[in-house]
Protein backbone atom coordinates (compact mmCIF):
# COMPACT_ATOMS: atom_id res chain seq x y z
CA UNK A 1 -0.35 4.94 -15.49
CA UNK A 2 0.59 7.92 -13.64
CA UNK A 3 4.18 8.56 -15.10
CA UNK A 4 4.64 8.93 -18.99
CA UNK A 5 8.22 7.75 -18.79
CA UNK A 6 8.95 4.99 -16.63
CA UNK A 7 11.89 5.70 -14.69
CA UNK A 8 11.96 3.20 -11.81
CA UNK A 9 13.45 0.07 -11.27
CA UNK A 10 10.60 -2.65 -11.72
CA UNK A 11 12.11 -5.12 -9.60
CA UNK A 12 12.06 -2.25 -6.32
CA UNK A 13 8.63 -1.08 -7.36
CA UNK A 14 7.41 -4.68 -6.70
CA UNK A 15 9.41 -5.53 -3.53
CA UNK A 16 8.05 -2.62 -2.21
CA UNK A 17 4.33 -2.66 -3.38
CA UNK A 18 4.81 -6.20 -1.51
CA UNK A 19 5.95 -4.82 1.32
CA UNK A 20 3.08 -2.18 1.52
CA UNK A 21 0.38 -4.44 1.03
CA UNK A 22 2.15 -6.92 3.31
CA UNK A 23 2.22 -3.75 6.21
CA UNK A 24 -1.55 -3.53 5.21
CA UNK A 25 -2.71 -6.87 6.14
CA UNK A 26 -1.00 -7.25 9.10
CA UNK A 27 -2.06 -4.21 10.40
CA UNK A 28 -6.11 -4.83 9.46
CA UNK A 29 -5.81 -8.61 10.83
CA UNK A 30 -3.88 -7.75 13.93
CA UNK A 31 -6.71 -5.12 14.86
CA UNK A 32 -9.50 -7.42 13.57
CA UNK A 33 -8.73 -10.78 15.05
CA UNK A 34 -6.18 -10.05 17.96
CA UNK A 35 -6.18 -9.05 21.05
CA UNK A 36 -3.63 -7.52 23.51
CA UNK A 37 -3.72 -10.75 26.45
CA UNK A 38 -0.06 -9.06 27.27
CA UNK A 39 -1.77 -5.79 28.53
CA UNK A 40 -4.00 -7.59 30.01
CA UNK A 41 -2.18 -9.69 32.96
CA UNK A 42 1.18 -7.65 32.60
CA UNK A 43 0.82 -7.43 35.99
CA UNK A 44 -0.78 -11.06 37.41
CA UNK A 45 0.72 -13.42 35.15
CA UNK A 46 4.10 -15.22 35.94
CA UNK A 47 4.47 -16.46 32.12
CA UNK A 48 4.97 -12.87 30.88
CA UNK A 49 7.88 -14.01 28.72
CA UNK A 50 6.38 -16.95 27.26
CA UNK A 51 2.94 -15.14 26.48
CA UNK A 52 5.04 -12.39 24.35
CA UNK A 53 6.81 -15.11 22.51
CA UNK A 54 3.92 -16.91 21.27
CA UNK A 55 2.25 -13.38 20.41
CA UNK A 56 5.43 -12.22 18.58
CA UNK A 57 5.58 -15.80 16.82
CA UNK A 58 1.50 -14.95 15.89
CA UNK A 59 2.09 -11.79 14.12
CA UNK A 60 5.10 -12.57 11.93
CA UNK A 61 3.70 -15.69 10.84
CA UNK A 62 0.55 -13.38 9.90
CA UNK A 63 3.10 -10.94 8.19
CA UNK A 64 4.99 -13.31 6.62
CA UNK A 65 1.40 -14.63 4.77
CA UNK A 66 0.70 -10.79 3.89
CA UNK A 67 4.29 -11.07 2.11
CA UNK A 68 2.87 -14.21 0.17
CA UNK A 69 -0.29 -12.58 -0.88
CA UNK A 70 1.03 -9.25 -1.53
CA UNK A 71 3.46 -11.35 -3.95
CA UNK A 72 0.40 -13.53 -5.67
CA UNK A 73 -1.80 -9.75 -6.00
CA UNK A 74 1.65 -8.18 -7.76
CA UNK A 75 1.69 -11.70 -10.10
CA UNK A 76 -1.66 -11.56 -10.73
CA UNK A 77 -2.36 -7.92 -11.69
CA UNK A 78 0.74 -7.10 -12.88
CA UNK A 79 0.41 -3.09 -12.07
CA UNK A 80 3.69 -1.88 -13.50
CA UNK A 81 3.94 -4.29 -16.80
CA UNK A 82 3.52 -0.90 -19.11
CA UNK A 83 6.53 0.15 -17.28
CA UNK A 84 8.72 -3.01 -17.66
CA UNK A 85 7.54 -2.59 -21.58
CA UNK A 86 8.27 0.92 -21.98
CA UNK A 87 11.88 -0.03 -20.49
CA UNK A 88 12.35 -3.21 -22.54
CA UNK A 89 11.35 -1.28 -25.84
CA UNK A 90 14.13 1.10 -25.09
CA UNK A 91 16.66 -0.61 -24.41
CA UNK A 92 16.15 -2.95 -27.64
CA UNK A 93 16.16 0.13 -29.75
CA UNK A 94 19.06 1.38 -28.11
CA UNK A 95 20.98 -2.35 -28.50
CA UNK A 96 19.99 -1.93 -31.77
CA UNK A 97 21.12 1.89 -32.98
CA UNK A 98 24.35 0.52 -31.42
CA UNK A 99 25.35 -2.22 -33.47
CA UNK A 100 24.49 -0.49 -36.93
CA UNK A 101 27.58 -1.65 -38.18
CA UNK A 102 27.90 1.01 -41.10
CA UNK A 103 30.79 0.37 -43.70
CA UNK A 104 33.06 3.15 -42.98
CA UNK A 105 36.01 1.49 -43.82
């Protein structure tokens, strides 16, 4: 798409496009949907410790999801499968100028 060679490895490109869209929806859910109670009673609330915990256990679980659907978008639309072509057409026609077994004896 944007390269005329591919020169990357395919199976980084994908971790980290999964990890970027991952970073994405966590940070438009955790704007959308939650709010900050810690800020809120930092300073009357006894169960300070166990009101971070359950927030902390909230947002990875919601990053964790943006890891699955970041994984089913890459499946699905398969952005860099040109690439993973281009790469696998090389090396075939590199395997095979190698073993042109030539009688030179």
């Amino acid at each position: 798409m944007f390269f005329s060679v591919c020169k990357l490895n395919i199976i980084l490109v994908y971790i980290a496009s999964i990890y970027i869209l991952a970073s994405l929806y966590y940070l438009i859910y955790t704007k959308s949907y939650f709010k900050t109670p810690l800020n809120d009673i930092i300073n009357n609330s006894p169960k300070l410790k166990e009101l971070k915990d359950k927030s902390v256990n909230k947002r990875k679980k919601v990053f964790y999801f943006g890891i699955v659907v970041g994984t089913f978008i890459m499946v699905y639309l398969r952005p860099f499968k040109s690439c993973y072509n281009e790469v696998v057409r090389k090396e075939y026609s590199n395997y095979s100028n190698d073993t042109n077994y030539s009688s030179n004896y």
